[in-house]
PDB file of N, CA and C in Angstrom:
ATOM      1  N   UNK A   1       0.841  -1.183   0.000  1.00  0.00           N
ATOM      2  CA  UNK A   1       0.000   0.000   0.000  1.00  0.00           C
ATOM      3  C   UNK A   1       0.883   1.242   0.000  1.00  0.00           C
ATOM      4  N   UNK A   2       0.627   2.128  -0.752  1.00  0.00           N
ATOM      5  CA  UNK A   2       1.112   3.626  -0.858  1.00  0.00           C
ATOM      6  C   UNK A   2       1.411   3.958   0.318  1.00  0.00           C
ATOM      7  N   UNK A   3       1.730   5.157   0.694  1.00  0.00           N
ATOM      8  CA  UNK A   3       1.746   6.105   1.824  1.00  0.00           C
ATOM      9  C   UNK A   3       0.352   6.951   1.234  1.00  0.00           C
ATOM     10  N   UNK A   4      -0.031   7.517   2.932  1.00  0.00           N
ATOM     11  CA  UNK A   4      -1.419   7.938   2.604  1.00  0.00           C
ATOM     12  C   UNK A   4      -1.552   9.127   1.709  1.00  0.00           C
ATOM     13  N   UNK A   5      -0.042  10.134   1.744  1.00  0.00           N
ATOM     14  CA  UNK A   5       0.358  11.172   1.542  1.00  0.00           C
ATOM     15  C   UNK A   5       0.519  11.584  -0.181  1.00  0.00           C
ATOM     16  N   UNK A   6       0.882  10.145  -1.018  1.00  0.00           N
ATOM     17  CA  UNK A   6       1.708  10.539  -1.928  1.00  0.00           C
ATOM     18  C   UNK A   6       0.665  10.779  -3.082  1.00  0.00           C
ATOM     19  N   UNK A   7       1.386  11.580  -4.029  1.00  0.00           N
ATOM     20  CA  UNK A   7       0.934  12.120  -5.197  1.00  0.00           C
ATOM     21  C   UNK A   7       0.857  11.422  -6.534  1.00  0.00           C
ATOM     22  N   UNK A   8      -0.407  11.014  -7.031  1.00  0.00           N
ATOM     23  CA  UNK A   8      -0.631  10.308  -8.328  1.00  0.00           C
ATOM     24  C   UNK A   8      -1.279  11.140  -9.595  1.00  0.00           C
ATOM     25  N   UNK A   9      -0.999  10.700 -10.214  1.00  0.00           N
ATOM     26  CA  UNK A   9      -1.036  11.180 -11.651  1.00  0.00           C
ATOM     27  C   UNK A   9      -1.777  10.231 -12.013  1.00  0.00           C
ATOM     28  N   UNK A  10      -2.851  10.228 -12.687  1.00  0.00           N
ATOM     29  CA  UNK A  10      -3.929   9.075 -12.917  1.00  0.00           C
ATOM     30  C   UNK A  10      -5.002   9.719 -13.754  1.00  0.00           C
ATOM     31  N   UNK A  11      -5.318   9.375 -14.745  1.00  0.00           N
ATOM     32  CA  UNK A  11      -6.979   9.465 -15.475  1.00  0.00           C
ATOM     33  C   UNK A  11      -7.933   9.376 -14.889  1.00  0.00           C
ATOM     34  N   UNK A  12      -8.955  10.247 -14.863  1.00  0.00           N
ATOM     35  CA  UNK A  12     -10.264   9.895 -13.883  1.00  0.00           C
ATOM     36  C   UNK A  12     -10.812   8.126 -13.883  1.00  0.00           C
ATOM     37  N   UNK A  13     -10.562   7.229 -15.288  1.00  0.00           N
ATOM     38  CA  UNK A  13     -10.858   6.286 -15.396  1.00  0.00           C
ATOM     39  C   UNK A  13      -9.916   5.301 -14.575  1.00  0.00           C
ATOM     40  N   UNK A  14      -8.703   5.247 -14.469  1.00  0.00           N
ATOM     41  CA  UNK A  14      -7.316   4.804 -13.734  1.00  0.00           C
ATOM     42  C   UNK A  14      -8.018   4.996 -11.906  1.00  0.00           C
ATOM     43  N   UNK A  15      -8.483   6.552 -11.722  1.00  0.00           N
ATOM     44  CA  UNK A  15      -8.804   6.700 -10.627  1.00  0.00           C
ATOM     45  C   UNK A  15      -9.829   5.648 -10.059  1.00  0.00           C
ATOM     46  N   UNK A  16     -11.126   5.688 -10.479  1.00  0.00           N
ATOM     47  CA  UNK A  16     -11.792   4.796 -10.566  1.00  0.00           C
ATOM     48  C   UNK A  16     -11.685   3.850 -10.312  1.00  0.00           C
ATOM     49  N   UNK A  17     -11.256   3.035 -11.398  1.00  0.00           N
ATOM     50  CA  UNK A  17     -10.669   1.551 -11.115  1.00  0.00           C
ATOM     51  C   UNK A  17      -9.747   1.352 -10.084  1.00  0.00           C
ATOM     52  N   UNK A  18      -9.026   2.216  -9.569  1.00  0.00           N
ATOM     53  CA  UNK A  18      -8.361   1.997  -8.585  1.00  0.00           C
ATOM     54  C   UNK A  18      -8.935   2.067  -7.129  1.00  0.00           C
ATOM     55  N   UNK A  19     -10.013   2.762  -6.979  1.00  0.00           N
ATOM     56  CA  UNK A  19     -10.460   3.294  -6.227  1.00  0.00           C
ATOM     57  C   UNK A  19     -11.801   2.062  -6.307  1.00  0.00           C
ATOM     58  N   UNK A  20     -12.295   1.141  -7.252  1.00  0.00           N
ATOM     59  CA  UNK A  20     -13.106   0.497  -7.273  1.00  0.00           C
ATOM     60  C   UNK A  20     -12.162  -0.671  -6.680  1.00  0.00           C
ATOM     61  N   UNK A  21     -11.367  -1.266  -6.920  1.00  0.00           N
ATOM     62  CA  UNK A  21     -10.506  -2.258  -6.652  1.00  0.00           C
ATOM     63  C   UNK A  21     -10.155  -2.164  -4.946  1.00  0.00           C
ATOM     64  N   UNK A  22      -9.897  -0.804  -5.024  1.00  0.00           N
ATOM     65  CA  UNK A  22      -9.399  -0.247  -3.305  1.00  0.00           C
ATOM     66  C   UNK A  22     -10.882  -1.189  -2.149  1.00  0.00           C
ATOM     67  N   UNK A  23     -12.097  -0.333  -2.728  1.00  0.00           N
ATOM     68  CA  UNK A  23     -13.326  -0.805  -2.186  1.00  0.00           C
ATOM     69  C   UNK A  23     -13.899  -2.527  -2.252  1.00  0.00           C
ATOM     70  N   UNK A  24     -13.109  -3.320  -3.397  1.00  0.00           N
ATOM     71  CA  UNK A  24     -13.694  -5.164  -3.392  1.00  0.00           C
ATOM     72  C   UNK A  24     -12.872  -5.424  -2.261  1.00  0.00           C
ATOM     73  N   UNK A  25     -11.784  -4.609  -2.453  1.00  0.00           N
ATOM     74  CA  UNK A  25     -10.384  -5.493  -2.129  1.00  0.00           C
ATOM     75  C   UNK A  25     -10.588  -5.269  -0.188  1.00  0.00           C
ATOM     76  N   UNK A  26     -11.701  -4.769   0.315  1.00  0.00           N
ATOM     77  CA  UNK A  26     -11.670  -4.681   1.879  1.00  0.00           C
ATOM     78  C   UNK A  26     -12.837  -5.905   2.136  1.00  0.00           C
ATOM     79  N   UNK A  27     -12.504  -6.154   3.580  1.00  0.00           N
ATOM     80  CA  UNK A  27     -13.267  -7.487   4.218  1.00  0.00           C
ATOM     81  C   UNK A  27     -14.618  -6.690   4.783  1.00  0.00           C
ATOM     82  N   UNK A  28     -15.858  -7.172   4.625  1.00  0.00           N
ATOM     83  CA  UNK A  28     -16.863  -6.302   4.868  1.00  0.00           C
ATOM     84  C   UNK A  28     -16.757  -5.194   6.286  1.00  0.00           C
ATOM     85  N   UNK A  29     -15.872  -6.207   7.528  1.00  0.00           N
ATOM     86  CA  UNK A  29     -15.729  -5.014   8.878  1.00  0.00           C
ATOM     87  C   UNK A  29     -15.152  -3.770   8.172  1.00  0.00           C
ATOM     88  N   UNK A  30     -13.843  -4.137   6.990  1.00  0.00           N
ATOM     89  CA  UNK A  30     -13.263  -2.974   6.913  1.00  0.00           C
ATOM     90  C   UNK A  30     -14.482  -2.084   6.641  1.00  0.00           C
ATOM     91  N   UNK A  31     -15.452  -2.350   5.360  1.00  0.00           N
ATOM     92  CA  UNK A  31     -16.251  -1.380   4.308  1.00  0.00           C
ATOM     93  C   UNK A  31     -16.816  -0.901   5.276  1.00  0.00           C
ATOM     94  N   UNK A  32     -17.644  -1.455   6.700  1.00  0.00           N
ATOM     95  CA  UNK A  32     -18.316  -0.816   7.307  1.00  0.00           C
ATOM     96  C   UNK A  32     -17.416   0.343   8.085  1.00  0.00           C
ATOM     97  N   UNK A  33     -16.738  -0.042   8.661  1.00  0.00           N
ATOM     98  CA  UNK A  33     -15.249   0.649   9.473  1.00  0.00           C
ATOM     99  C   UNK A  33     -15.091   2.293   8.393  1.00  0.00           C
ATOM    100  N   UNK A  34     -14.879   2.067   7.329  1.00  0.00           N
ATOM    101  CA  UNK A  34     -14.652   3.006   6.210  1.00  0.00           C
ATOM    102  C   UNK A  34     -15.698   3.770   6.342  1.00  0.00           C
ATOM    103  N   UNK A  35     -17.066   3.389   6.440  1.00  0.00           N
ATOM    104  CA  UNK A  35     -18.175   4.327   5.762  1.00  0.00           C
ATOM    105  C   UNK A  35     -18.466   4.733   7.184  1.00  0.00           C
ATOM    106  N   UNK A  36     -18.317   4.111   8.208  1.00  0.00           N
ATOM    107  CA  UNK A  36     -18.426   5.190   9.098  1.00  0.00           C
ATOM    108  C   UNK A  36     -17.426   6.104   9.489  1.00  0.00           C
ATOM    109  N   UNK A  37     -16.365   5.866   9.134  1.00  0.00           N
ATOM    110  CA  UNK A  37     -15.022   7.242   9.332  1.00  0.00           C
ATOM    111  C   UNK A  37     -15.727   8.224   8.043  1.00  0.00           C
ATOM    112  N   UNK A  38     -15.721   8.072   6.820  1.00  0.00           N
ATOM    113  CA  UNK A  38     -16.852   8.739   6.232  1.00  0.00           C
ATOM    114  C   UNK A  38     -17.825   9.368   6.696  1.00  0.00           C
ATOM    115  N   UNK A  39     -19.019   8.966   7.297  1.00  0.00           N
ATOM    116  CA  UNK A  39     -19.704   9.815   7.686  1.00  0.00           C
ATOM    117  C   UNK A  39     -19.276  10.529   8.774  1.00  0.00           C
ATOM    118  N   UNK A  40     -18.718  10.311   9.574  1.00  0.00           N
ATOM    119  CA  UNK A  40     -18.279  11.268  10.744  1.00  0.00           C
ATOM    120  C   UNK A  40     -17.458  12.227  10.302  1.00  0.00           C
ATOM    121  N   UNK A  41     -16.657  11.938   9.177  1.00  0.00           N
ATOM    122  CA  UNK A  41     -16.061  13.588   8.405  1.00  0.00           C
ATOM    123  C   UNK A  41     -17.017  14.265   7.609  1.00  0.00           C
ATOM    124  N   UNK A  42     -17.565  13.330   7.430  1.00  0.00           N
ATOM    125  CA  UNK A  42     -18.800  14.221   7.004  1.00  0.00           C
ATOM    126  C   UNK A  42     -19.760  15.085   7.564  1.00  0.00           C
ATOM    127  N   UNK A  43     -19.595  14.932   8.694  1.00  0.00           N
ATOM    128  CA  UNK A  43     -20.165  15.838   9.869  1.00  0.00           C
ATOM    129  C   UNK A  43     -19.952  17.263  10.078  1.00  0.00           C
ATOM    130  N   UNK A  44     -18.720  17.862   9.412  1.00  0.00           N
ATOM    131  CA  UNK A  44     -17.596  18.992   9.555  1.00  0.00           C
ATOM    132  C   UNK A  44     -18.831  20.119   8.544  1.00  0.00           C
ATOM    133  N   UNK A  45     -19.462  19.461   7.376  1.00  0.00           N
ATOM    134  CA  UNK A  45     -20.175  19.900   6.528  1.00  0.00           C
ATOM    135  C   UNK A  45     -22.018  20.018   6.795  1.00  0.00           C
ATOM    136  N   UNK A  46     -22.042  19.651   7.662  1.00  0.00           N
ATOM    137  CA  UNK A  46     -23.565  19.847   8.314  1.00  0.00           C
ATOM    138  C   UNK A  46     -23.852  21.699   8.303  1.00  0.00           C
ATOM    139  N   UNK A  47     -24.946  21.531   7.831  1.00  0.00           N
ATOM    140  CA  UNK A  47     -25.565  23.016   7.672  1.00  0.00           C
ATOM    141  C   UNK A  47     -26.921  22.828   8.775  1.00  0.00           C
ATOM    142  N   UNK A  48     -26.787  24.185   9.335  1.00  0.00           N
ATOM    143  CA  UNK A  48     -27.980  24.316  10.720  1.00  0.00           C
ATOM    144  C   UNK A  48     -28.755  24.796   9.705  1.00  0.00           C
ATOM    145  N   UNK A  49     -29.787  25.038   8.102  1.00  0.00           N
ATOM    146  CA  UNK A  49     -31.010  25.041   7.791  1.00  0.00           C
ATOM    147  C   UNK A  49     -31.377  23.925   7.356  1.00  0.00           C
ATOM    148  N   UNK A  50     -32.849  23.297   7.327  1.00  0.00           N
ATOM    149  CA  UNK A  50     -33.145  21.955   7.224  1.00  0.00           C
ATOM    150  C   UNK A  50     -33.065  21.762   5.600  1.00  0.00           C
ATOM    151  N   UNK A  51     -33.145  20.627   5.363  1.00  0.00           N
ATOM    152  CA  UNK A  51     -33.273  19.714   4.267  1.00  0.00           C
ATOM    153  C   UNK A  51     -34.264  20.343   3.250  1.00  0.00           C
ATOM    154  N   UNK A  52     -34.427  20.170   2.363  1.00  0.00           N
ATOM    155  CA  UNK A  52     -36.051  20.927   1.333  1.00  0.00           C
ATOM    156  C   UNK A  52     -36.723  19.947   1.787  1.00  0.00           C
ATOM    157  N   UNK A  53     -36.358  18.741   1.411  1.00  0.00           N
ATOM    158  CA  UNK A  53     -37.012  17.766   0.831  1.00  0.00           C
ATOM    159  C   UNK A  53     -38.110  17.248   2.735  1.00  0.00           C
ATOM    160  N   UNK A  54     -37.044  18.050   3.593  1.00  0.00           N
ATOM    161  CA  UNK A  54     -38.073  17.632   5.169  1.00  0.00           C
ATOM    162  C   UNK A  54     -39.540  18.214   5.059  1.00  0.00           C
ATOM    163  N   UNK A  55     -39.819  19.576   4.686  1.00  0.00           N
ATOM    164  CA  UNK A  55     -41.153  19.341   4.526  1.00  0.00           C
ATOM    165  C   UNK A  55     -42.009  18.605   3.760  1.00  0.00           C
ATOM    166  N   UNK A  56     -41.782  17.429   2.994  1.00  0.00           N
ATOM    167  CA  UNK A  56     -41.823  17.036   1.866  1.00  0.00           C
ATOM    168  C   UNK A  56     -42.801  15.794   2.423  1.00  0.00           C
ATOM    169  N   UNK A  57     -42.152  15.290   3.497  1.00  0.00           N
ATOM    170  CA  UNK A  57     -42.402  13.548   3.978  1.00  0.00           C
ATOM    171  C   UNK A  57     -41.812  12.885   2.979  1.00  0.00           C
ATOM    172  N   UNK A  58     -40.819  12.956   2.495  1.00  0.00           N
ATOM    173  CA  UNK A  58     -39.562  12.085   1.834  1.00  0.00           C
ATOM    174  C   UNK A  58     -38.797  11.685   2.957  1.00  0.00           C
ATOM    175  N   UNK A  59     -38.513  10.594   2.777  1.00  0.00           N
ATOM    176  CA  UNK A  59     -37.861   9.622   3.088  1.00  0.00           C
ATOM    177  C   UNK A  59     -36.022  10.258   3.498  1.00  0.00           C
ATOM    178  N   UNK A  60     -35.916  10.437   4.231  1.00  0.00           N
ATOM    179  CA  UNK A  60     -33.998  11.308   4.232  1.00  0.00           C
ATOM    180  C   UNK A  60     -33.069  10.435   5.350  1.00  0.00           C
ATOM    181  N   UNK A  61     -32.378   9.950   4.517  1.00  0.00           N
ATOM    182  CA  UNK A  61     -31.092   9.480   5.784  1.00  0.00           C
ATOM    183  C   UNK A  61     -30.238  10.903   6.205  1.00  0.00           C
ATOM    184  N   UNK A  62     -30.105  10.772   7.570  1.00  0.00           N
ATOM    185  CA  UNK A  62     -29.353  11.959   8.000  1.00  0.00           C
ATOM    186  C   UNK A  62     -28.367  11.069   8.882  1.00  0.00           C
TER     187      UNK A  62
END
């Protein structure tokens, strides 16, 4: 595995595939492990006005 740091030069398609391969290539604890470090950085981006779609009665994962 790379260092987390280093710099690639890659085609969006190269990216992809690499980045698709990155995602088979983990054991399901990892994928879950991953998508929740994901959402918790994703947290940094939370906006205090609501959703549109909340007055809506649509369906919203938050």
């Amino acid at each position: 595995m790379e260092p987390k740091n280093s710099l690639r030069f890659e085609t969006k398609e190269e990216a992809n595939e690499r980045r698709m391969q990155e995602a088979l290539n983990r054991t399901p604890h990892e994928r879950l492990m991953f998508f929740l470090k994901m959402v918790q950085e994703m947290q940094v981006f939370q906006t205090s006005k609501p959703h549109p779609n909340s007055f809506k009665n649509n369906f919203i994962i938050e």
